[in-house]
Protein backbone atom coordinates (compact mmCIF):
# COMPACT_ATOMS: atom_id res chain seq x y z
CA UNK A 1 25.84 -2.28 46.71
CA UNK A 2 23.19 -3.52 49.10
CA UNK A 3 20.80 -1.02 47.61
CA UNK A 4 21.37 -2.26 44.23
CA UNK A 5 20.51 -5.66 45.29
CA UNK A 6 17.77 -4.31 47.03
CA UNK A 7 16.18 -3.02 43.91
CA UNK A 8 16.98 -5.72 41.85
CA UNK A 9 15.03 -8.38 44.36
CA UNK A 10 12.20 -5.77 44.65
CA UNK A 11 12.10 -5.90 40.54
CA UNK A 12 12.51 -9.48 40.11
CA UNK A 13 9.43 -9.77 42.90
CA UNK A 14 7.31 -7.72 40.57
CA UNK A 15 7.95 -9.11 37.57
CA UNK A 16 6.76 -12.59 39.20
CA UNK A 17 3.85 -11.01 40.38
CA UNK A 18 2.79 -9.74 37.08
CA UNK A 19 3.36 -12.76 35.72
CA UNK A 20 1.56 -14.76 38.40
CA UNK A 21 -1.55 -12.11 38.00
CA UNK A 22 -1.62 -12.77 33.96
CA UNK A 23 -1.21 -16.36 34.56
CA UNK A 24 -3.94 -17.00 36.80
CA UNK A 25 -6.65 -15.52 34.37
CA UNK A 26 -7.95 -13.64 36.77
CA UNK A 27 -9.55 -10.49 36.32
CA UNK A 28 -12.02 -7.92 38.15
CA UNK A 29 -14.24 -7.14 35.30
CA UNK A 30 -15.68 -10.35 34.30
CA UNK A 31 -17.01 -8.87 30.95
CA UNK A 32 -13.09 -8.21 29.88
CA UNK A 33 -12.26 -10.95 27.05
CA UNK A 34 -12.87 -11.64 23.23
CA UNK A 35 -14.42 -13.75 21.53
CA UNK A 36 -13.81 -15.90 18.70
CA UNK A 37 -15.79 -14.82 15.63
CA UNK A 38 -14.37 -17.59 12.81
CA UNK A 39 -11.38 -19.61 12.30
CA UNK A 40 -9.76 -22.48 10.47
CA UNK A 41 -7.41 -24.56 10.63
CA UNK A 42 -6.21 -26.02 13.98
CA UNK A 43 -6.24 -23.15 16.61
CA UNK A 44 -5.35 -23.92 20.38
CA UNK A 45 -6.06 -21.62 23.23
CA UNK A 46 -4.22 -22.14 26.41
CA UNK A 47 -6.31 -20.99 29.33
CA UNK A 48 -4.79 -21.36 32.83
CA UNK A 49 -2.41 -24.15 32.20
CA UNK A 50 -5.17 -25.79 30.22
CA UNK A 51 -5.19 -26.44 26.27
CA UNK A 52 -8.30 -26.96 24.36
CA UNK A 53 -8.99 -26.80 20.58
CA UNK A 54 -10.98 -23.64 19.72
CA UNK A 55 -14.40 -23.35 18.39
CA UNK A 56 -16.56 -20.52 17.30
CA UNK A 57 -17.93 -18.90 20.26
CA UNK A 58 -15.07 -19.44 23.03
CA UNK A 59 -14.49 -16.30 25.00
CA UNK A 60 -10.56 -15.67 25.45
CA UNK A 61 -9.39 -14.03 28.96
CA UNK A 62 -6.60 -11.87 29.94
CA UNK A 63 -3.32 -14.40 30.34
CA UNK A 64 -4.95 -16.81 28.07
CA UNK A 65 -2.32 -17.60 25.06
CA UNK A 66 -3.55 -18.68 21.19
CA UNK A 67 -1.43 -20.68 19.31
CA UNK A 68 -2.39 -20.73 14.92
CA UNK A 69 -0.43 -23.82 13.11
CA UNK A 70 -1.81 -24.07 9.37
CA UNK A 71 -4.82 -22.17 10.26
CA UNK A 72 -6.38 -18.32 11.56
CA UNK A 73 -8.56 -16.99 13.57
CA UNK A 74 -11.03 -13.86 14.12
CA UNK A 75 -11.29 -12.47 17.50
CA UNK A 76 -13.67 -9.63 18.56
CA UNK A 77 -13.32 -7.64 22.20
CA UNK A 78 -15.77 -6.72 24.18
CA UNK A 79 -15.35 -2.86 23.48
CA UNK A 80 -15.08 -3.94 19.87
CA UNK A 81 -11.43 -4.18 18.30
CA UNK A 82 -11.26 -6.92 15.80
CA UNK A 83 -8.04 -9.08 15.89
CA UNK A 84 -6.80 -11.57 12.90
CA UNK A 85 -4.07 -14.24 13.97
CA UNK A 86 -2.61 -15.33 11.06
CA UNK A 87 -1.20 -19.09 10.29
CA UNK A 88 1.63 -20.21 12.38
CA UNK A 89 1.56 -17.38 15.57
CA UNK A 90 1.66 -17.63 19.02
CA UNK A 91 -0.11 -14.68 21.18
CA UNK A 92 -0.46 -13.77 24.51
CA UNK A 93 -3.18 -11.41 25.39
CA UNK A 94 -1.97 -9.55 28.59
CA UNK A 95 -5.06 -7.73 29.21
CA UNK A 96 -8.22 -7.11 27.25
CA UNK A 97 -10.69 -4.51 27.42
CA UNK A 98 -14.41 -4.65 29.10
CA UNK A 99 -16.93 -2.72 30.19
CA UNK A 100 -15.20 -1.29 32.93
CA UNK A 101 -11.69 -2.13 31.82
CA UNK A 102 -9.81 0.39 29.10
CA UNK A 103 -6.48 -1.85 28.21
CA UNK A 104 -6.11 -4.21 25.62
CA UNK A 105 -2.37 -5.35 25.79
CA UNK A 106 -1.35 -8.20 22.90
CA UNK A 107 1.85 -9.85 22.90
CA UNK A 108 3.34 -11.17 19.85
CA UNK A 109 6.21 -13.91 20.91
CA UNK A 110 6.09 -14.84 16.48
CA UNK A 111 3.54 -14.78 13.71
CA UNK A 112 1.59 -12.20 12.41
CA UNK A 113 -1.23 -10.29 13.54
CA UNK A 114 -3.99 -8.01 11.54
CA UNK A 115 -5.68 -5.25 13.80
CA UNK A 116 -8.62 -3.30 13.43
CA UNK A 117 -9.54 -1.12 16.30
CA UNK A 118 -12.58 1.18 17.24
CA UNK A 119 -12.24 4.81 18.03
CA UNK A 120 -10.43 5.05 21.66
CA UNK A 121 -11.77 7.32 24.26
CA UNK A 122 -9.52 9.33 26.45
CA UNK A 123 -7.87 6.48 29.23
CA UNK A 124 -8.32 3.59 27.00
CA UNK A 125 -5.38 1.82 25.15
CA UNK A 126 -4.47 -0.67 22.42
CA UNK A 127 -1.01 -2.31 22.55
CA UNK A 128 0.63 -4.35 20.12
CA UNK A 129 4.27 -5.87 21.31
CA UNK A 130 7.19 -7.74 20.80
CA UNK A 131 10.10 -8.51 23.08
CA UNK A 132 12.04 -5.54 21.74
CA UNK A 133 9.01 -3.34 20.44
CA UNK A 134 5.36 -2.26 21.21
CA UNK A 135 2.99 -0.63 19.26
CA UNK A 136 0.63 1.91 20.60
CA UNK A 137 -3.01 2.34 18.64
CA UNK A 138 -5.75 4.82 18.69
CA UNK A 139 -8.40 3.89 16.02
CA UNK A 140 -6.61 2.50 13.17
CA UNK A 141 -5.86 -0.66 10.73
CA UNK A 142 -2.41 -2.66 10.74
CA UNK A 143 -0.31 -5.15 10.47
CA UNK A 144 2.41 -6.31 12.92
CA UNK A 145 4.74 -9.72 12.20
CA UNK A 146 7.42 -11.02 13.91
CA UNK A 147 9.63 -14.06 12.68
CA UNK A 148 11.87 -15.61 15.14
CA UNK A 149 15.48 -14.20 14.76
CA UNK A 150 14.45 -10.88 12.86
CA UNK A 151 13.35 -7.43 13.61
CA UNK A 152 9.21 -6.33 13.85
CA UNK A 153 7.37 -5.53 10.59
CA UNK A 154 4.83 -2.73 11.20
CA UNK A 155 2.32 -1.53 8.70
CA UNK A 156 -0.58 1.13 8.43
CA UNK A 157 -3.52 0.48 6.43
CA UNK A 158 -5.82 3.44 8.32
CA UNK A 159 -5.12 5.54 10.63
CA UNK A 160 -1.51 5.76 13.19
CA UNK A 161 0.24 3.96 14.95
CA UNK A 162 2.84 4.98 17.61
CA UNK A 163 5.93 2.89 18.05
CA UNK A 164 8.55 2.40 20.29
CA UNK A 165 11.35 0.13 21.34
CA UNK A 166 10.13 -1.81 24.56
CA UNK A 167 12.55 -1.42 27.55
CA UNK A 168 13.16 -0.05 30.93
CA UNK A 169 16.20 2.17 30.54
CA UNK A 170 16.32 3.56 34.16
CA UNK A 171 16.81 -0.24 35.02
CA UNK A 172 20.15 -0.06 33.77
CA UNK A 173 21.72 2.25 36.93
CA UNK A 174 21.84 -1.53 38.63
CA UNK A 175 24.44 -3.08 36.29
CA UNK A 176 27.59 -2.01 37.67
CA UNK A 177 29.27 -3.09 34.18
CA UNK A 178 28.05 0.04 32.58
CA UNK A 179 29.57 3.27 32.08
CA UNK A 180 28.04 6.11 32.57
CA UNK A 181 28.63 7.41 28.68
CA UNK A 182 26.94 4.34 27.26
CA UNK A 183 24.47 4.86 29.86
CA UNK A 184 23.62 7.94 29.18
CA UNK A 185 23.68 7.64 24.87
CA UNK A 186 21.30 4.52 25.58
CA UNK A 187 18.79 6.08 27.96
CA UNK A 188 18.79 9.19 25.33
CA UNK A 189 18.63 6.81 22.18
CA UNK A 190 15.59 4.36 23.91
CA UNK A 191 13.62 7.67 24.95
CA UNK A 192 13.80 9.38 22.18
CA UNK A 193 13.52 6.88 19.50
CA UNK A 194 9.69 6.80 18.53
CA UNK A 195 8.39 7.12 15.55
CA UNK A 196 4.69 7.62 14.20
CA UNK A 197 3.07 5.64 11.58
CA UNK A 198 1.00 6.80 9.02
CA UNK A 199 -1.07 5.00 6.18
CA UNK A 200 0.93 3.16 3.95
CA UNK A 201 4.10 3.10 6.01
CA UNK A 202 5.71 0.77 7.22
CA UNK A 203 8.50 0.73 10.38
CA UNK A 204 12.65 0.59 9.48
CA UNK A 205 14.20 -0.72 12.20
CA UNK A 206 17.99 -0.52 13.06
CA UNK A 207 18.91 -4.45 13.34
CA UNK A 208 21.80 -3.40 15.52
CA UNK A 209 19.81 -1.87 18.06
CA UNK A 210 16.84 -3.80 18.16
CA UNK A 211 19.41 -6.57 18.70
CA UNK A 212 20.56 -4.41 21.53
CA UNK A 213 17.13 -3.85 23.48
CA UNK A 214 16.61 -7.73 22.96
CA UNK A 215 19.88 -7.82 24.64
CA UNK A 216 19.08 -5.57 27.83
CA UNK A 217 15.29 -7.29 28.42
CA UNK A 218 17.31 -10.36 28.89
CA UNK A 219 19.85 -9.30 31.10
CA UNK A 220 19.36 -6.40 33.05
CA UNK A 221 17.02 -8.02 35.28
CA UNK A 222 20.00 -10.59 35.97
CA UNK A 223 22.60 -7.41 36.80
CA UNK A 224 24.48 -9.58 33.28
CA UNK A 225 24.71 -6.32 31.10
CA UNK A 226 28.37 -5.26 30.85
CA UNK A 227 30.51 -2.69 28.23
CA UNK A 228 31.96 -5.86 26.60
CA UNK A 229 28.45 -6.93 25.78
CA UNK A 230 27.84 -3.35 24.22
CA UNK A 231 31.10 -3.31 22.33
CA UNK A 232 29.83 -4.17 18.68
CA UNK A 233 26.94 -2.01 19.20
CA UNK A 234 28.15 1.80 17.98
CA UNK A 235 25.10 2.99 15.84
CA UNK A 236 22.98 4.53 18.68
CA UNK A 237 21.85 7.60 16.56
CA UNK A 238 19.78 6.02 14.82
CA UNK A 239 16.87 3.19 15.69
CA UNK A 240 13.49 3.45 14.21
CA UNK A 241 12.15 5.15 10.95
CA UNK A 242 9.81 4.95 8.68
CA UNK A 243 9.60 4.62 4.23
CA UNK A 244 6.99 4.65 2.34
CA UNK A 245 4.57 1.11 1.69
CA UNK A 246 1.87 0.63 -0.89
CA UNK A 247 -0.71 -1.05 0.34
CA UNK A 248 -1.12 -3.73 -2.59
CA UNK A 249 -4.83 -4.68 -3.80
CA UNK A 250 -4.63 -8.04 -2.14
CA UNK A 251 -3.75 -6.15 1.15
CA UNK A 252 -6.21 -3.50 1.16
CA UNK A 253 -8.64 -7.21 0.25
CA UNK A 254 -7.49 -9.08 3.44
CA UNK A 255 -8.26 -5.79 5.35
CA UNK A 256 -11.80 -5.52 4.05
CA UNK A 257 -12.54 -8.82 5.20
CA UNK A 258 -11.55 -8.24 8.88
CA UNK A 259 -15.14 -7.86 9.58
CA UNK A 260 -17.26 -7.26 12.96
CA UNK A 261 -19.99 -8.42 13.97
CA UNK A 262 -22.71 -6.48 16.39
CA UNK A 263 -21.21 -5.62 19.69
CA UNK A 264 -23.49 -6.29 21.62
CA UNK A 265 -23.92 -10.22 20.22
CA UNK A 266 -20.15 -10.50 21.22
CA UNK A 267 -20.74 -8.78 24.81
CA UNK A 268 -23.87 -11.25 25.29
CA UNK A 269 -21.47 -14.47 24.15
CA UNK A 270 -19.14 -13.31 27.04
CA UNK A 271 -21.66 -12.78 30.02
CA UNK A 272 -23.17 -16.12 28.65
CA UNK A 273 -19.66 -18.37 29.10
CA UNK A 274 -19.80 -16.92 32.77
CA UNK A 275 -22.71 -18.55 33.13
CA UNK A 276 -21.23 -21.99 31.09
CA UNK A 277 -22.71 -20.37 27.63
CA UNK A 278 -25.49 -20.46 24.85
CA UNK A 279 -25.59 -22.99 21.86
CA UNK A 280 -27.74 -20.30 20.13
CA UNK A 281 -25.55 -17.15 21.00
CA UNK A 282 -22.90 -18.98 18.94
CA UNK A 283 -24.97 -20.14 16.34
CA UNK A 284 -26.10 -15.91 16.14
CA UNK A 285 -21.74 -15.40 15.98
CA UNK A 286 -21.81 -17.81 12.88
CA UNK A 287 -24.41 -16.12 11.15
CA UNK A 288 -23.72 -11.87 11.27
CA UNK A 289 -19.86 -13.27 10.69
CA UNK A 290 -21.44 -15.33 7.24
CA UNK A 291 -23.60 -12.18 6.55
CA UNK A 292 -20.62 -9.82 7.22
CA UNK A 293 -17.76 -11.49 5.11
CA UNK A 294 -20.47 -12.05 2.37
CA UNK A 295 -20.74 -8.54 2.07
CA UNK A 296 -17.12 -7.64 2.36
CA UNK A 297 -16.56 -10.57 -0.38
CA UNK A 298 -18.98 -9.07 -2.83
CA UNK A 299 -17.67 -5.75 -2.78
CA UNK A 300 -14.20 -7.18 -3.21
CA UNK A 301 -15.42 -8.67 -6.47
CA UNK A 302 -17.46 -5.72 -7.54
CA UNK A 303 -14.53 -3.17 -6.76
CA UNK A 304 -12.27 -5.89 -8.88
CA UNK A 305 -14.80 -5.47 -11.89
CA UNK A 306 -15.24 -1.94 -12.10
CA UNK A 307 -11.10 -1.89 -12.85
CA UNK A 308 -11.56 -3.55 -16.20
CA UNK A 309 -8.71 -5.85 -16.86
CA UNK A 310 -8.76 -7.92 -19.41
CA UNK A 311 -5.45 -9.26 -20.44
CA UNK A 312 -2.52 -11.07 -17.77
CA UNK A 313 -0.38 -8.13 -18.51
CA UNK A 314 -2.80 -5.61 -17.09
CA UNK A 315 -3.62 -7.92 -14.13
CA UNK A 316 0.31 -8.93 -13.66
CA UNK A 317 0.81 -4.89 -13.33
CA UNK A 318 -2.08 -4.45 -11.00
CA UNK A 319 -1.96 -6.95 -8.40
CA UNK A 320 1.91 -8.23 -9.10
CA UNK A 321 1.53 -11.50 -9.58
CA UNK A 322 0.13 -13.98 -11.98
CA UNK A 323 -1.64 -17.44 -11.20
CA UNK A 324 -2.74 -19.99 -13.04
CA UNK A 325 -6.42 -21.73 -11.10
CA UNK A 326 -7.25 -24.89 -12.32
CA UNK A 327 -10.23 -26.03 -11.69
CA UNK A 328 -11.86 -28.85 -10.48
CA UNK A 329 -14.06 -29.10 -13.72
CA UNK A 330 -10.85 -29.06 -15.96
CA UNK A 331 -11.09 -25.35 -16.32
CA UNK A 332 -8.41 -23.19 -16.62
CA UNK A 333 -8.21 -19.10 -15.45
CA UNK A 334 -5.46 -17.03 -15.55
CA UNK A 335 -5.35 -14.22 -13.14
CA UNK A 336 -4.71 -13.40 -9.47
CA UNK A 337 -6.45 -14.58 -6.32
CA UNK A 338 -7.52 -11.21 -4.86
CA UNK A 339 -8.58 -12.13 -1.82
CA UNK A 340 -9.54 -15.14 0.50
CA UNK A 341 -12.04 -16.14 3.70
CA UNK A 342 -12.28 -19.41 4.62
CA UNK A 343 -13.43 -21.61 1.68
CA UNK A 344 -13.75 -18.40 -0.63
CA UNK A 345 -11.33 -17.23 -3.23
CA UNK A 346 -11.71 -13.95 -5.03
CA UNK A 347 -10.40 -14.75 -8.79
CA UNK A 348 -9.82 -12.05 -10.98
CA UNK A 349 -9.22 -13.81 -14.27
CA UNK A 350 -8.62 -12.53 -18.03
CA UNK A 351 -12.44 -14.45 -18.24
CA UNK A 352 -13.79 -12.18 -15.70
CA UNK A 353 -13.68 -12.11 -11.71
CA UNK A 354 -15.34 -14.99 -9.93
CA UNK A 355 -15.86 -15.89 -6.14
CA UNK A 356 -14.87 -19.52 -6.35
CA UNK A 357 -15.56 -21.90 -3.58
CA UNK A 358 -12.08 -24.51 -2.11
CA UNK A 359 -14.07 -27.47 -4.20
CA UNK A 360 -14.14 -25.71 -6.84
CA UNK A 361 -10.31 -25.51 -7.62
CA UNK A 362 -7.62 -28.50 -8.21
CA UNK A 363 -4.73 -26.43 -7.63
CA UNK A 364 -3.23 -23.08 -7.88
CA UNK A 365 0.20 -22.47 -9.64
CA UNK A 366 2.28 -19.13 -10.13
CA UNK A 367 3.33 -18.21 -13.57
CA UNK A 368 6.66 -16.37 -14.82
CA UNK A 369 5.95 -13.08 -16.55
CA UNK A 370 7.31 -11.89 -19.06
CA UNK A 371 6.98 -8.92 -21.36
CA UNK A 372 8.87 -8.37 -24.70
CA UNK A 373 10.01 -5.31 -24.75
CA UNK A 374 11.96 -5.34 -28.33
CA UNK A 375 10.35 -6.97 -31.60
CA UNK A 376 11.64 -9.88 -32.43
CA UNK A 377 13.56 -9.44 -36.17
């Protein structure tokens, strides 16, 4: 008994360490961070107990936490990986990578995250996670979104991604309430359930279990985790798969405009905010970011013309939706908003495909469609 509270103290003692280490913002290689590329919307990064609105240019730090209300933001590492939070997300970035530092460790607590990373050299790491799950990367394009309450959506636009429900199974031997047959069928279940994502799949998660893991990260460091607790829990066989996905026209869009700028601009910005920054390194961020989502945006709307729809039925089918746009001029288009940056909307219309600017639409309403499928008599 005195060796299991041993243990426990020693674990608790770590954990507040760790969380001490990330909190503090410290770090030994200075050039570890990210920086922000473009945003908008109201963004707030919390950096070592202190909040401040974000602006293009500021340099996020390992233990530094960015929280999106009706708004996004762009974020480039130093070693390159390029990382979208989407509106209404809070994320804590455990560790980034630098020159001389290979992890990059993002914690989702809710939201939604886009990721594009860079080819990873032997030793280096990306990690994507959630209380119950973490994602492990190795050159590749994805999605991950968590809503409070529900289990982790994972998606693969490029590339693979390994995941894994997160937990410390040995860490059960210190709850006395356990048997050693649940014990045993939930050490083998944890270690064994992984599964490997591929392009256009997306992760099935058993609710029960992921309920379950949420469960034992909340109370096994507390010695709380009894049999009762486990009672309703029965399906251990079987925790993560994967199904098929299509990645829709609007997704493959968004990805295309996850864009990055040169490196070695965003490794500059970061040795500059060591030194309290440079007005015209940012103003250098704003300007390959313009230059880059220009680009992406005009192939968007070339790729969108070279498909040749012409009528709402064809462009209902394609991109699974129809929208009415009405403009600010009194026009009216009907088609689908392919994609959108900022104050840019892709429109692919039964008029054409246009790159429309925020001023230059009233409103945006979806439309019921419906095809006859009998002649009327």
């Amino acid at each position: 008994m005195k060796t299991k509270i041993t243990l426990l103290t020693i674990f608790l003692l770590i954990l507040q360490c760790n969380w001490f280490r990330f909190g503090s913002n410290q770090t030994k290689d200075q050039t570890a961070g990210a920086v922000v590329t473009f945003l908008q919307g109201n963004i707030t990064i919390t950096s070592q107990g202190k909040e401040s609105k974000a602006k293009i240019g500021d340099v996020v730090r390992p233990g530094d936490r960015v929280l999106t209300k009706l708004g996004r933001v762009d974020l480039q590492t130093f070693r390159g990986e390029v990382i979208r939070i989407k509106d209404n997300s809070d994320v804590l970035f455990r560790d980034l990578s630098g020159e001389n530092h290979p992890n990059t460790d993002i914690h989702l607590w809710a939201g939604n995250l886009l990721v594009k990373s860079v080819k990873l050299k032997s030793g280096q790491n990306l990690s994507v996670s959630s209380p119950t799950m973490v994602a492990g990367v190795r050159g590749t394009v994805f999605s991950f979104e968590l809503e409070k309450g529900s289990v982790p959506k994972v998606k693969v636009y490029e590339g693979a991604v390994a995941v894994a429900f997160k937990t410390s199974p040995k860490l059960l031997e210190i709850n006395e309430g356990l048997s050693v047959e649940n014990y045993n069928r939930l050490v083998k279940t944890l270690e064994e359930n992984e599964v490997v994502l591929e392009p256009e799949e997306r992760l099935e998660v058993n609710p029960n279990l992921n309920e379950l893991v949420y469960l034992i990260n909340a109370k096994v460091a507390a010695n709380a985790l009894t049999n009762d607790q486990l009672a309703g829990f029965r399906d251990f066989d079987s925790g993560l798969s994967k199904s098929e996905s299509v990645i829709s026209p609007q997704e493959k869009a968004e990805a295309d405009t996850l864009v990055s700028i040169a490196p070695e601009t965003v490794q500059k910005q970061i040795e500059f905010q060591n030194s309290n920054g440079s007005t015209s390194a940012v103003a250098t961020i704003e300007k390959e970011h313009e230059e880059k989502r220009s680009e992406a945006l005009n192939q968007i709307a070339s790729d969108a013309e070279k498909i040749g729809l012409d009528n709402e039925e064809e462009i209902h089918n394609h991109y699974s939706v129809l929208e009415t746009i009405h403009k600010s001029n009194g026009d009216v288009l009907s088609g689908a908003v392919v994609a959108q940056l900022g104050d840019v909307f892709i429109v692919h219309s039964t008029k054409g495909v246009f790159q429309l600017s925020v001023d230059d639409i009233e409103y945006v309403e979806y439309k019921n469609f419906k095809v006859n499928t009998k002649a009327k008599k």
